[in-house]
C-alpha atoms as a PDB file:
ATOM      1  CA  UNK A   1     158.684 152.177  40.690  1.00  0.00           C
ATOM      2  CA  UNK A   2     155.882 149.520  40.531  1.00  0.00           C
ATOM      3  CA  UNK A   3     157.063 146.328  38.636  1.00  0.00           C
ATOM      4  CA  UNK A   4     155.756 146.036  34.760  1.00  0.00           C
ATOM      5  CA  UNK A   5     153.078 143.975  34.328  1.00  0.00           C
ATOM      6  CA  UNK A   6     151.149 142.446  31.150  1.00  0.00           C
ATOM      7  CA  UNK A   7     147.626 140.837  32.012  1.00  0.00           C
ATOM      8  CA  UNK A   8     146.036 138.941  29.564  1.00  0.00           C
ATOM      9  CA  UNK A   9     141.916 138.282  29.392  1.00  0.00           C
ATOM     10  CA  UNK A  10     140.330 135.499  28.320  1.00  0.00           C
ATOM     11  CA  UNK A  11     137.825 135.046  25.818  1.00  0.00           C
ATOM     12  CA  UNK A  12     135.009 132.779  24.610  1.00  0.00           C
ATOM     13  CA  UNK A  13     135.778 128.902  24.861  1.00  0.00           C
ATOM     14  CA  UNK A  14     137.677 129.293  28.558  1.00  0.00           C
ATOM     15  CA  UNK A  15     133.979 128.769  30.234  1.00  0.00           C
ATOM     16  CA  UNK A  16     133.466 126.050  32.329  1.00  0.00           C
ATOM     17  CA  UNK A  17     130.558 124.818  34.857  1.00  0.00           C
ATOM     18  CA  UNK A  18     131.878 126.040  38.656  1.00  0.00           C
ATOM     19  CA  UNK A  19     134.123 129.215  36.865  1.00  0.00           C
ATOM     20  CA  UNK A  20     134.331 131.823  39.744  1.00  0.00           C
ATOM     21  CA  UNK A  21     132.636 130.085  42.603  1.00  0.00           C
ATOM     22  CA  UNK A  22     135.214 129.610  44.795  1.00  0.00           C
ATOM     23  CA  UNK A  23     136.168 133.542  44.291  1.00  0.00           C
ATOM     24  CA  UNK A  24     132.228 134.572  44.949  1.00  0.00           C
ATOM     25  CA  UNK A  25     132.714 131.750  48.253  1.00  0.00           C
ATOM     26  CA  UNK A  26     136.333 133.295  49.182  1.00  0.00           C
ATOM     27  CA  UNK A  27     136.749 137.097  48.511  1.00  0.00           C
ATOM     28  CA  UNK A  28     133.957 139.705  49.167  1.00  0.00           C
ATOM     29  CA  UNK A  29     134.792 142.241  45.927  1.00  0.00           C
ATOM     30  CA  UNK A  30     134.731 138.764  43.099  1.00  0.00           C
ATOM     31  CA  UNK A  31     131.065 138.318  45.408  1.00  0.00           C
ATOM     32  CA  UNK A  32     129.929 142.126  44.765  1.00  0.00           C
ATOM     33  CA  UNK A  33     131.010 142.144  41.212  1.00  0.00           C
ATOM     34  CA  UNK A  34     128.899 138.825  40.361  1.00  0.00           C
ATOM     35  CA  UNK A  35     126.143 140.286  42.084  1.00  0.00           C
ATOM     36  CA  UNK A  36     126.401 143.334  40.483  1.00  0.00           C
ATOM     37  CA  UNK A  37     126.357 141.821  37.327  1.00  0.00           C
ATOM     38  CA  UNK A  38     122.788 140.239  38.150  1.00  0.00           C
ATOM     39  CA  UNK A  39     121.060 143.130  38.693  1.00  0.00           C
ATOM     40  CA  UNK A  40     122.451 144.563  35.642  1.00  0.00           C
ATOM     41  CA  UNK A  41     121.659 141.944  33.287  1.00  0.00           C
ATOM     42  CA  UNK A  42     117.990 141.055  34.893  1.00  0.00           C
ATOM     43  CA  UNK A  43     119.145 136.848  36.040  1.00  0.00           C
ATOM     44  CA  UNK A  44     121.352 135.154  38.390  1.00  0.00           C
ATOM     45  CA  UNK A  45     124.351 134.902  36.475  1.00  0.00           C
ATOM     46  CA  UNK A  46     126.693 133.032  39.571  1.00  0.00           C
ATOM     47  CA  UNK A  47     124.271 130.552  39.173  1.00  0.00           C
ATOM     48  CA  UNK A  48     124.590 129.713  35.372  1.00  0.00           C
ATOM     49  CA  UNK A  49     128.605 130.243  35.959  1.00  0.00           C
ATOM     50  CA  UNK A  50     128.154 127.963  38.856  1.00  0.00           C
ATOM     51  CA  UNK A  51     126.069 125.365  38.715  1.00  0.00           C
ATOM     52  CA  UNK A  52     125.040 125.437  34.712  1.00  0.00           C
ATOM     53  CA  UNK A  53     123.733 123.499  32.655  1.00  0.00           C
ATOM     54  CA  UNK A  54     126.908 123.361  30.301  1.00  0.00           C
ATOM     55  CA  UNK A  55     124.631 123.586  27.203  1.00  0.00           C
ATOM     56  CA  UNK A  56     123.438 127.122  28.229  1.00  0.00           C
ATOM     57  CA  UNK A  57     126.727 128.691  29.691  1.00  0.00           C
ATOM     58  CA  UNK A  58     128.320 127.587  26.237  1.00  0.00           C
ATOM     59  CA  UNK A  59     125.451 129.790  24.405  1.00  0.00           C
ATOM     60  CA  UNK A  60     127.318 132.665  22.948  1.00  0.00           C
ATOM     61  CA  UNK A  61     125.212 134.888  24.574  1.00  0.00           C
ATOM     62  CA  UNK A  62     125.407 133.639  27.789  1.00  0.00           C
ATOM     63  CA  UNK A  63     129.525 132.637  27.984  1.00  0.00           C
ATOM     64  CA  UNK A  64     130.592 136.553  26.879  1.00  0.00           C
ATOM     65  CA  UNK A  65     128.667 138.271  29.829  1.00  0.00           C
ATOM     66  CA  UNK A  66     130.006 135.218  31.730  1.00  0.00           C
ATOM     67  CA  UNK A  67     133.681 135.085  31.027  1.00  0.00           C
ATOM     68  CA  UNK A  68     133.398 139.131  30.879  1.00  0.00           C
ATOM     69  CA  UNK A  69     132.185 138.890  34.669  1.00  0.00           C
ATOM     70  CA  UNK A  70     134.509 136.248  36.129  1.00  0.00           C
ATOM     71  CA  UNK A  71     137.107 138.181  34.850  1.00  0.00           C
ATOM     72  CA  UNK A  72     136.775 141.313  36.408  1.00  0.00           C
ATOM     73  CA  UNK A  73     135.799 139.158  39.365  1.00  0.00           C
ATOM     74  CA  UNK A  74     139.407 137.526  39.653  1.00  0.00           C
ATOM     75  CA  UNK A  75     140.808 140.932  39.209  1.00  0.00           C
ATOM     76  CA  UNK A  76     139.073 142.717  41.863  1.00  0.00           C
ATOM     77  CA  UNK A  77     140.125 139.924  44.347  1.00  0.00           C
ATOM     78  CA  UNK A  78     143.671 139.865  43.462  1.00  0.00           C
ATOM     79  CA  UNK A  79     143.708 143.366  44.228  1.00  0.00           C
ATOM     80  CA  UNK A  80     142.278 143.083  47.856  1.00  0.00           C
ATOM     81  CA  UNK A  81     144.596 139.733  48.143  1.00  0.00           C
ATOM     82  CA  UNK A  82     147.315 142.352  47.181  1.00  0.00           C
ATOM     83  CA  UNK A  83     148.749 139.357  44.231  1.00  0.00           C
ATOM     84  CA  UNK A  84     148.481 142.224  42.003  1.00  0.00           C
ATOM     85  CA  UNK A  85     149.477 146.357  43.029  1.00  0.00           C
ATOM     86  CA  UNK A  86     146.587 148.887  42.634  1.00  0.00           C
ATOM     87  CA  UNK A  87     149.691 150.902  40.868  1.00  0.00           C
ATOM     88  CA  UNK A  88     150.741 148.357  38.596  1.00  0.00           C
ATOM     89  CA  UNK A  89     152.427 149.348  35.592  1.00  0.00           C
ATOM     90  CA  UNK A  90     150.224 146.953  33.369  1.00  0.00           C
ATOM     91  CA  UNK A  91     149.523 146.534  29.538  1.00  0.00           C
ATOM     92  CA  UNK A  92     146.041 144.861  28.333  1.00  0.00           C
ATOM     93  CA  UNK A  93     146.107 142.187  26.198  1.00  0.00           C
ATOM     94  CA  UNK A  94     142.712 140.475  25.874  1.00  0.00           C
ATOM     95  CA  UNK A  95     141.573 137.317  23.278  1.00  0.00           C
ATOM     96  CA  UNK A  96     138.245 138.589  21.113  1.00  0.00           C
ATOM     97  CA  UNK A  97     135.648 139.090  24.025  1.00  0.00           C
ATOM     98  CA  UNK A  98     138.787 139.360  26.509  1.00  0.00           C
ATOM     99  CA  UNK A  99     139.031 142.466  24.004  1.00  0.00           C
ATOM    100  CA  UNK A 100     136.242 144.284  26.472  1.00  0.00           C
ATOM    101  CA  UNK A 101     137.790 143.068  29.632  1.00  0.00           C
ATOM    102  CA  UNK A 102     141.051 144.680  28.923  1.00  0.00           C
ATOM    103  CA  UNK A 103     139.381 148.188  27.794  1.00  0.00           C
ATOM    104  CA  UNK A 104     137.188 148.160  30.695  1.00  0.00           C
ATOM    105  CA  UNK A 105     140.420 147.590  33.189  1.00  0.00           C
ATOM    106  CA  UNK A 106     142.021 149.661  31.363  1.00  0.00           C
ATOM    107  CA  UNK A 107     139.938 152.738  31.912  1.00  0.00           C
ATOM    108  CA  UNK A 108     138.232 153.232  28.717  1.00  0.00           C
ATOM    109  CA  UNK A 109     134.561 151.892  30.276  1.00  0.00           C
ATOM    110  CA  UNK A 110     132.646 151.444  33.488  1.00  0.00           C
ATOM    111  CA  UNK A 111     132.011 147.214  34.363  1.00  0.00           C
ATOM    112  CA  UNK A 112     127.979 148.215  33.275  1.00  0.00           C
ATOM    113  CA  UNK A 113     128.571 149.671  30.394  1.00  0.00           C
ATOM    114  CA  UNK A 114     131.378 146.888  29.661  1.00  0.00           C
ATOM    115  CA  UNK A 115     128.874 143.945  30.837  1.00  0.00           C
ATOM    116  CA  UNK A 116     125.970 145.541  28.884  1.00  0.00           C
ATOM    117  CA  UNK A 117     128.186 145.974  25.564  1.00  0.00           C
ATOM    118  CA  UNK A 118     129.084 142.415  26.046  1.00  0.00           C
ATOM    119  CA  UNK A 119     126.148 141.074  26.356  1.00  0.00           C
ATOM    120  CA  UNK A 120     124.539 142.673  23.589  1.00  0.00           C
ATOM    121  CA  UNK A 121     127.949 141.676  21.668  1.00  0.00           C
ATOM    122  CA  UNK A 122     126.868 137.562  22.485  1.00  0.00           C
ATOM    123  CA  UNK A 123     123.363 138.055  21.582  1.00  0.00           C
ATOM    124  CA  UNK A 124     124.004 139.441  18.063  1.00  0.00           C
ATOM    125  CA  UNK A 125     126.866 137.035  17.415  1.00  0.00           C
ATOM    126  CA  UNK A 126     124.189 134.275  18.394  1.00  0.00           C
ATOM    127  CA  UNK A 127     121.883 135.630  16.222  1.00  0.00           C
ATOM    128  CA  UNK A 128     124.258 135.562  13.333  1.00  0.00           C
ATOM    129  CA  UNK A 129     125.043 132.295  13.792  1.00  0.00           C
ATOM    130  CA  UNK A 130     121.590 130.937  13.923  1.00  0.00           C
ATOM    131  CA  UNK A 131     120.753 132.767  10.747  1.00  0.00           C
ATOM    132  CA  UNK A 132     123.521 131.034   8.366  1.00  0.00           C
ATOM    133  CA  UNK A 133     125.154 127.196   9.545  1.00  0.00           C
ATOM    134  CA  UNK A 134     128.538 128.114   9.952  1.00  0.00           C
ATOM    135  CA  UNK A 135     131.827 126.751  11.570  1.00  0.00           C
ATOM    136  CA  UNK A 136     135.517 126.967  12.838  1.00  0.00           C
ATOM    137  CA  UNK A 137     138.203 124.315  12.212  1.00  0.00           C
ATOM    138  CA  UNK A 138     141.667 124.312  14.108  1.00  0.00           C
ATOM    139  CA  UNK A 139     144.468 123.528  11.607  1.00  0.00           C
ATOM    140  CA  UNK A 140     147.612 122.347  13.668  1.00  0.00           C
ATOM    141  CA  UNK A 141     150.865 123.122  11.581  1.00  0.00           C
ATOM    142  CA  UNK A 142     149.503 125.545   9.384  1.00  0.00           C
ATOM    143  CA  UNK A 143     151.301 128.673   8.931  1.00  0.00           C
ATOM    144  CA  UNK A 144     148.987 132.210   7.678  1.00  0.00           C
ATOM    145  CA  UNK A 145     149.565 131.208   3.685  1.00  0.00           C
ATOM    146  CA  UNK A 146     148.773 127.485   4.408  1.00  0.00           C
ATOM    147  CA  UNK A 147     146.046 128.338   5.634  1.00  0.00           C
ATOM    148  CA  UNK A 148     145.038 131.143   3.763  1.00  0.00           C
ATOM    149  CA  UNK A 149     145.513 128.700   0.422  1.00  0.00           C
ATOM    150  CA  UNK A 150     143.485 125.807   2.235  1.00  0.00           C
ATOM    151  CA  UNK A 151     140.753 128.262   2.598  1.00  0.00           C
ATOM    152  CA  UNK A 152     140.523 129.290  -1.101  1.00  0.00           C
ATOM    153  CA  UNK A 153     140.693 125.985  -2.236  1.00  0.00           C
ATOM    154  CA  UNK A 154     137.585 124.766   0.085  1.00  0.00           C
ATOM    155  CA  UNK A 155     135.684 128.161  -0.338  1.00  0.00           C
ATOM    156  CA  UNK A 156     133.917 126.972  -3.627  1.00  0.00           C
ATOM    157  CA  UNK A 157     131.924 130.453  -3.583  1.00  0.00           C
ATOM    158  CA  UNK A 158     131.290 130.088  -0.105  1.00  0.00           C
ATOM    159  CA  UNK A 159     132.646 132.085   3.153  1.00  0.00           C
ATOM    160  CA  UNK A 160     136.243 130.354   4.651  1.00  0.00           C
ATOM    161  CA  UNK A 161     138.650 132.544   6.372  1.00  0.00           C
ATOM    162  CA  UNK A 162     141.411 132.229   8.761  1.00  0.00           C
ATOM    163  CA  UNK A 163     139.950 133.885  11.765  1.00  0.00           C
ATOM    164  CA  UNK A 164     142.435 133.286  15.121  1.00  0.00           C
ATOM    165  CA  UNK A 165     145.955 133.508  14.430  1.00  0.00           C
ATOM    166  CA  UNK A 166     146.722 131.598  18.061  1.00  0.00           C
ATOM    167  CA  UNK A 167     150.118 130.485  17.895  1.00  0.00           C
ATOM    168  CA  UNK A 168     153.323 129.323  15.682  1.00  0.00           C
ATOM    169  CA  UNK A 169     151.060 126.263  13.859  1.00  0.00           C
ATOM    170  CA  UNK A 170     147.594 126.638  15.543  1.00  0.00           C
ATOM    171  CA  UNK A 171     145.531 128.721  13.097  1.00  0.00           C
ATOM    172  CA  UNK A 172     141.831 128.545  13.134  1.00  0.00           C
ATOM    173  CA  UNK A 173     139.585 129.385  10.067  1.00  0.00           C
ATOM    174  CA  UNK A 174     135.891 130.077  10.170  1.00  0.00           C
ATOM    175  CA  UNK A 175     132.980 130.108   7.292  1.00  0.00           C
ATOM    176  CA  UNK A 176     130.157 128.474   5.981  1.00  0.00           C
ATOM    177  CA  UNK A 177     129.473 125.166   6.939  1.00  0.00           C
ATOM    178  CA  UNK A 178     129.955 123.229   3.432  1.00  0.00           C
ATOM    179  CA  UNK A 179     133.803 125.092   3.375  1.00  0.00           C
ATOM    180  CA  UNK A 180     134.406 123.810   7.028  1.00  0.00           C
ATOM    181  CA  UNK A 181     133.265 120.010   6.004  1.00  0.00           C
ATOM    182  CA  UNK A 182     135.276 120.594   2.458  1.00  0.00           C
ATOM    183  CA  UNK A 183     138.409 121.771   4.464  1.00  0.00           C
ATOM    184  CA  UNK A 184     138.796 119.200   6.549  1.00  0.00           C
ATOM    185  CA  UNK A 185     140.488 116.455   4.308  1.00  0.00           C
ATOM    186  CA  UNK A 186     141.967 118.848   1.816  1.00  0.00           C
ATOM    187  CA  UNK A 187     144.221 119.936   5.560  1.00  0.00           C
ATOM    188  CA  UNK A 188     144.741 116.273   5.777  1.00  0.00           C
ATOM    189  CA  UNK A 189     145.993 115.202   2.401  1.00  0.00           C
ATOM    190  CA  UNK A 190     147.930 118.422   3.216  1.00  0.00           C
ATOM    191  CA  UNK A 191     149.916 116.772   5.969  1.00  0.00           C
ATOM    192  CA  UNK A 192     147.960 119.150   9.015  1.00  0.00           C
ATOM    193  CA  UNK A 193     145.932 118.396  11.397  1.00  0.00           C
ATOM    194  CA  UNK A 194     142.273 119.573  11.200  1.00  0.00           C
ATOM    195  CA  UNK A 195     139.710 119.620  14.099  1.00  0.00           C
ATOM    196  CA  UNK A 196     136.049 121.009  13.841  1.00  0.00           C
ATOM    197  CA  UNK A 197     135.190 122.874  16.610  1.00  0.00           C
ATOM    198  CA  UNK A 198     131.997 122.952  18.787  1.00  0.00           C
ATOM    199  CA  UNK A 199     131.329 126.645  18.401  1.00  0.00           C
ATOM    200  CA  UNK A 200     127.864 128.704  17.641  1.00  0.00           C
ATOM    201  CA  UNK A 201     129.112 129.328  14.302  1.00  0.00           C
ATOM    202  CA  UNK A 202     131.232 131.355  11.975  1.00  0.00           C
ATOM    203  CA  UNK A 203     132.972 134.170  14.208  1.00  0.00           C
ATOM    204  CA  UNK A 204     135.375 136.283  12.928  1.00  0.00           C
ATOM    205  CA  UNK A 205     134.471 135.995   9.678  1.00  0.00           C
ATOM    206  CA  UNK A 206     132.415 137.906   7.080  1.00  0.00           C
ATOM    207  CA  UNK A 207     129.273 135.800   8.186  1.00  0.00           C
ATOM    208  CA  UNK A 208     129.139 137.979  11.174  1.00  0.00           C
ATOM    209  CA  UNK A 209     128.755 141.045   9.565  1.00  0.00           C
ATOM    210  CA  UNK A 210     125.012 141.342  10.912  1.00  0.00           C
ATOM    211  CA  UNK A 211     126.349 141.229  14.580  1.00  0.00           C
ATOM    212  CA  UNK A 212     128.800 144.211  13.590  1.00  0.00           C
ATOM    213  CA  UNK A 213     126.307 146.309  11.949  1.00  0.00           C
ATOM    214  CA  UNK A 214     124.394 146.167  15.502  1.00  0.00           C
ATOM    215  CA  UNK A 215     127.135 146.234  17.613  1.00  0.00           C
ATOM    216  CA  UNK A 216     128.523 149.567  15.406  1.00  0.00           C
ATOM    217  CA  UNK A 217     125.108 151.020  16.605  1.00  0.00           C
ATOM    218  CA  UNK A 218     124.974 149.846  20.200  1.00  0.00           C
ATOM    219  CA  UNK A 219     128.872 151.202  20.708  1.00  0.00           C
ATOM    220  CA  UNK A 220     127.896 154.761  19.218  1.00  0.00           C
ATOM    221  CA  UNK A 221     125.808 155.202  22.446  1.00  0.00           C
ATOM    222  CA  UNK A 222     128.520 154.430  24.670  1.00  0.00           C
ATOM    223  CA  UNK A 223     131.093 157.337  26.188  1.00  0.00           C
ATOM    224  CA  UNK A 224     134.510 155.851  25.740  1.00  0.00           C
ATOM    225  CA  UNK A 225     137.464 157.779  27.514  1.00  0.00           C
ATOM    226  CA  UNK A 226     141.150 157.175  26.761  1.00  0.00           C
ATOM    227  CA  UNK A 227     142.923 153.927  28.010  1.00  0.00           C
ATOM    228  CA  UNK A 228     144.714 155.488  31.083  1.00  0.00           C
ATOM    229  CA  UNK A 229     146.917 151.977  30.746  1.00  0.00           C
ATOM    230  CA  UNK A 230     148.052 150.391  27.340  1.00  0.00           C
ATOM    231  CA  UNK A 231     145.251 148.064  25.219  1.00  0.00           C
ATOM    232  CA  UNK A 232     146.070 146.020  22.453  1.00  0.00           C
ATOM    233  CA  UNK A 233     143.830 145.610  19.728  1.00  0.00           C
ATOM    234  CA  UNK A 234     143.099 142.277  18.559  1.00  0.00           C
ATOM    235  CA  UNK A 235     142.746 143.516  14.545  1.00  0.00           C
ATOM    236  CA  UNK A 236     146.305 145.198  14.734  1.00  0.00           C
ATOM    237  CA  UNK A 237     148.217 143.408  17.413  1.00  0.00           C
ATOM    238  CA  UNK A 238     149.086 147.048  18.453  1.00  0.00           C
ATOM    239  CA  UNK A 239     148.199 149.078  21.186  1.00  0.00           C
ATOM    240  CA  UNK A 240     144.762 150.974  20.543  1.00  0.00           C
ATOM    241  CA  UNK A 241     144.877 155.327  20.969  1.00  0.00           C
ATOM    242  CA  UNK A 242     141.943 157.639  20.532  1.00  0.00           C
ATOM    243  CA  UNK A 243     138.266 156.615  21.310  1.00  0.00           C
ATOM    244  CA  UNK A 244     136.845 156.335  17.512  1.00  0.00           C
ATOM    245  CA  UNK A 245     139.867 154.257  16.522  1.00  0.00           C
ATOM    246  CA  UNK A 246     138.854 151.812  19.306  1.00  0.00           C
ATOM    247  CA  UNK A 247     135.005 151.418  18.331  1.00  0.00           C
ATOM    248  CA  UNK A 248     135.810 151.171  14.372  1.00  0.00           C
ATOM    249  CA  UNK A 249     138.331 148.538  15.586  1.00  0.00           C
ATOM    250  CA  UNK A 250     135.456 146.888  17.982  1.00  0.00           C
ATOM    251  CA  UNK A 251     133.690 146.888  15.181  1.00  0.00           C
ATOM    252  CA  UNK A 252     135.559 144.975  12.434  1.00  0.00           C
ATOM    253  CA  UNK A 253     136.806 142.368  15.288  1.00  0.00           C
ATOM    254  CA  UNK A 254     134.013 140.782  14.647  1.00  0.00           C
ATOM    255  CA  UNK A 255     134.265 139.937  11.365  1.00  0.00           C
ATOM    256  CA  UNK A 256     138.297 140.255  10.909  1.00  0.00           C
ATOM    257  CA  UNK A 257     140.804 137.767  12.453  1.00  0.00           C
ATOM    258  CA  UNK A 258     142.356 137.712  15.804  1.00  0.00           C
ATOM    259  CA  UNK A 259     146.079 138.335  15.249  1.00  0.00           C
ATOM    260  CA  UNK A 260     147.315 137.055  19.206  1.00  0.00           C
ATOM    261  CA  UNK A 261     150.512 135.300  18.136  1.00  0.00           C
ATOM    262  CA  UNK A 262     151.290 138.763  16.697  1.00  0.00           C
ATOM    263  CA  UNK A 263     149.774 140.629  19.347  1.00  0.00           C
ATOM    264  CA  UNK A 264     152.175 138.149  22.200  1.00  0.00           C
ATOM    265  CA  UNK A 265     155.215 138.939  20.278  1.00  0.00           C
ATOM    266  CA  UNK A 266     155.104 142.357  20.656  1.00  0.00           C
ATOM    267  CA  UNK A 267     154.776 142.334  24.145  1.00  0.00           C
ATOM    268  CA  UNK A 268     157.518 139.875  24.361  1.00  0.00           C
ATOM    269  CA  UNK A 269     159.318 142.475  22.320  1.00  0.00           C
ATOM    270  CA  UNK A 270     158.595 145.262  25.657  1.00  0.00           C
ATOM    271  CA  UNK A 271     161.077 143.452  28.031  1.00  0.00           C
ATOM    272  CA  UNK A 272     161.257 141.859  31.118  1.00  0.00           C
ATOM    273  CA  UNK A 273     157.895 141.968  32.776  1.00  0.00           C
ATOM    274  CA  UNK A 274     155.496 139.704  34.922  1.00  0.00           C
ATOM    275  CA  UNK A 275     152.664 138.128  32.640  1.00  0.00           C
ATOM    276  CA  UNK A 276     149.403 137.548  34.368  1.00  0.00           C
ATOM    277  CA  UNK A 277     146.219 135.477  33.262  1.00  0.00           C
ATOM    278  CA  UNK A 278     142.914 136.202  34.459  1.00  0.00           C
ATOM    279  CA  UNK A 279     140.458 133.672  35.675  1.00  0.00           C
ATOM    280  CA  UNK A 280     138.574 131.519  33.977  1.00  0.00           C
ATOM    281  CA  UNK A 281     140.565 129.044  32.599  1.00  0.00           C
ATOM    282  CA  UNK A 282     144.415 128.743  31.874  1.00  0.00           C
ATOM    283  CA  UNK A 283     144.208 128.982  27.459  1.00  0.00           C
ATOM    284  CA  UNK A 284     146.243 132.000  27.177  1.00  0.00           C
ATOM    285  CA  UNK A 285     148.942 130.003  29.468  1.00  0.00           C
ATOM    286  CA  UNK A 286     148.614 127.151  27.353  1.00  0.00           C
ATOM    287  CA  UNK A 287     149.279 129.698  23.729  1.00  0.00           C
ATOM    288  CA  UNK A 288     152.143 132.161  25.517  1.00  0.00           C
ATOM    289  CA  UNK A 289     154.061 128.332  26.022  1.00  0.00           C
ATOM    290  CA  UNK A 290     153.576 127.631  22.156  1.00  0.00           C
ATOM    291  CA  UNK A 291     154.652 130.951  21.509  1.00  0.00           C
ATOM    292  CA  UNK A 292     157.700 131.339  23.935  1.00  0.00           C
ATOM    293  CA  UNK A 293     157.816 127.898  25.608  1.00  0.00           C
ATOM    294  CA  UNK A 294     160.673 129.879  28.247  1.00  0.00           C
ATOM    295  CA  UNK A 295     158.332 132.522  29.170  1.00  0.00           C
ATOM    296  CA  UNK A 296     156.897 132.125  32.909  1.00  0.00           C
ATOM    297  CA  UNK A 297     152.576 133.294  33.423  1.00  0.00           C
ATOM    298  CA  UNK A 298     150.805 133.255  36.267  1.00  0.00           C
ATOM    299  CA  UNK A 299     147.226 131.707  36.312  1.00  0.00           C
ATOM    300  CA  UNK A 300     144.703 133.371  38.617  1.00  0.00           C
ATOM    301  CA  UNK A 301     141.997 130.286  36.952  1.00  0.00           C
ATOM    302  CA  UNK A 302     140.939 129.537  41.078  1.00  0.00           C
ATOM    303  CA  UNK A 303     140.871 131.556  44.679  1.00  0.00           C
ATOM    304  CA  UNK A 304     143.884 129.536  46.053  1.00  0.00           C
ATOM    305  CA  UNK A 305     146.459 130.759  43.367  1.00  0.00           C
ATOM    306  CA  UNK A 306     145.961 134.412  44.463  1.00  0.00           C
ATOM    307  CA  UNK A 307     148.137 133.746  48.198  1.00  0.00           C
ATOM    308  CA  UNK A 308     151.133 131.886  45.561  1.00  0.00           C
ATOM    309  CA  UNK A 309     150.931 134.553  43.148  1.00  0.00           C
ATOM    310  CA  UNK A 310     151.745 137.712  45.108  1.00  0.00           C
ATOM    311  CA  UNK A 311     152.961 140.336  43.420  1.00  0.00           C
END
């Protein structure tokens, strides 16, 4: 019986000039999937993810097809490098955009209708943001009715919600940009630890409702078929079931918070299993240690940890 295995897919903030180019220089399936991914989406993409500028692969709409791509790249290679088993027994787990990664290796889309969904996904959710000046701030300590309290008091009849539920005392909130400024010493005088972050603007929060409305429309002419391998959703922290459920819940992602804390404790919950973290980056490393600071997680973030991560 093939071991148990939870792989976890990173999402927006884990770019970073040079992601993926030593898979693209090292194994010949990350190469065809980057490649692929260019002719699909009509520019080079390995060069953006490559060689930059920063600026632009930080553009919503450019890191989601990015991160999406890289992804699937690392997984792809670590299949051929045989550091993960075609047969796994695996469970999905992916952060907001990681979402898509985990459906698509999970059966429920092809990589172009995945990369196209995606980067329709970064384009609308850059649009939104452009359109009202909007924010996130970290709050370090906070727990979910700090925060939530924090967030009425610096609302003042604007948008501020919690919108990332990360880990035990890292909660991120997201709204308009007065509530973000306004939040920031009430968390103070509150004894936490606030930190505006360099993001387009306001995701996961009702301020993107624009980019749902479109994406609602652009998933509708998408097939989905049925996760042949367990997908959690990031609105329930559960595992998602029939097609519809998983566009509605594609849907209010956007605007609703990211519950992974919740979502890592119930696959903690599943048992002994081996925890794998697709390239790029190693964030989801860093939150499963805040979370479980025991638990051992493999990093695929570069080509040489696929020969001392064999499966």
């Amino acid at each position: 019986m093939s071991q148990k295995t939870y792989i976890l897919c990173p999402g927006q903030g884990a770019q970073q000039v040079g992601m993926g180019k030593d898979y693209f220089e090292q194994h010949e399936p990350a190469r065809k999937i980057f490649e692929r991914a260019s002719a699909i989406l009509g520019f080079d993409l390995p060069s953006l993810c490559f060689n930059g500028p920063e600026e632009r692969l930080n553009q919503t709409d450019i890191s989601q097809p990015a991160i999406f791509t890289t992804s699937v790249a690392c997984y792809h290679a670590a299949l051929a490098a045989g550091t993960i088993e075609p047969i796994s027994v695996a469970t999905w787990a992916g952060l907001s955009l990681g979402e898509y990664t985990a459906l698509h290796l999970g059966g429920v889309f092809g990589f172009e209708e995945g990369l196209k969904i995606v980067a329709a996904r970064g384009k609308y959710m850059q649009q939104a943001a452009v359109a009202s000046p909007s924010g996130m701030v970290a709050l370090a300590g906070a727990d979910e009715a700090r925060a939530t309290e924090l967030c009425a008091q610096a609302a003042q009849g604007e948008v501020l919600v919690p919108a990332n539920f990360n880990a035990p005392g890292q909660i991120v909130v997201s709204g308009s940009k007065g509530a973000c400024e306004r939040i920031l010493p009430l968390a103070e005088a509150a004894g936490l630890k606030a930190i505006a972050l360099k993001v387009a603007g306001a995701f996961h929060s009702p301020l993107m409702q624009p980019a749902a409305d479109r994406m609602a429309t652009e998933l509708d002419k998408v097939t989905f078929s049925t996760p042949n391998q367990p997908v959690y959703a990031n609105v329930t922290a559960d595992k998602h079931h029939d097609t519809a459920s998983i566009k509605k819940l594609l849907v209010e992602q956007i605007v609703k918070p990211v519950r992974w804390e919740q979502t890592m404790q119930a696959l903690l919950a599943g048992g002994e299993a081996r925890w794998v973290e697709l390239a790029p980056g190693r964030v989801l490393a860093g939150l499963l240690k805040r979370i479980n600071r025991r638990h051992p997680i493999e990093s695929l973030s570069t080509a040489e940890t696929l020969t001392a991560a064999k499966a």
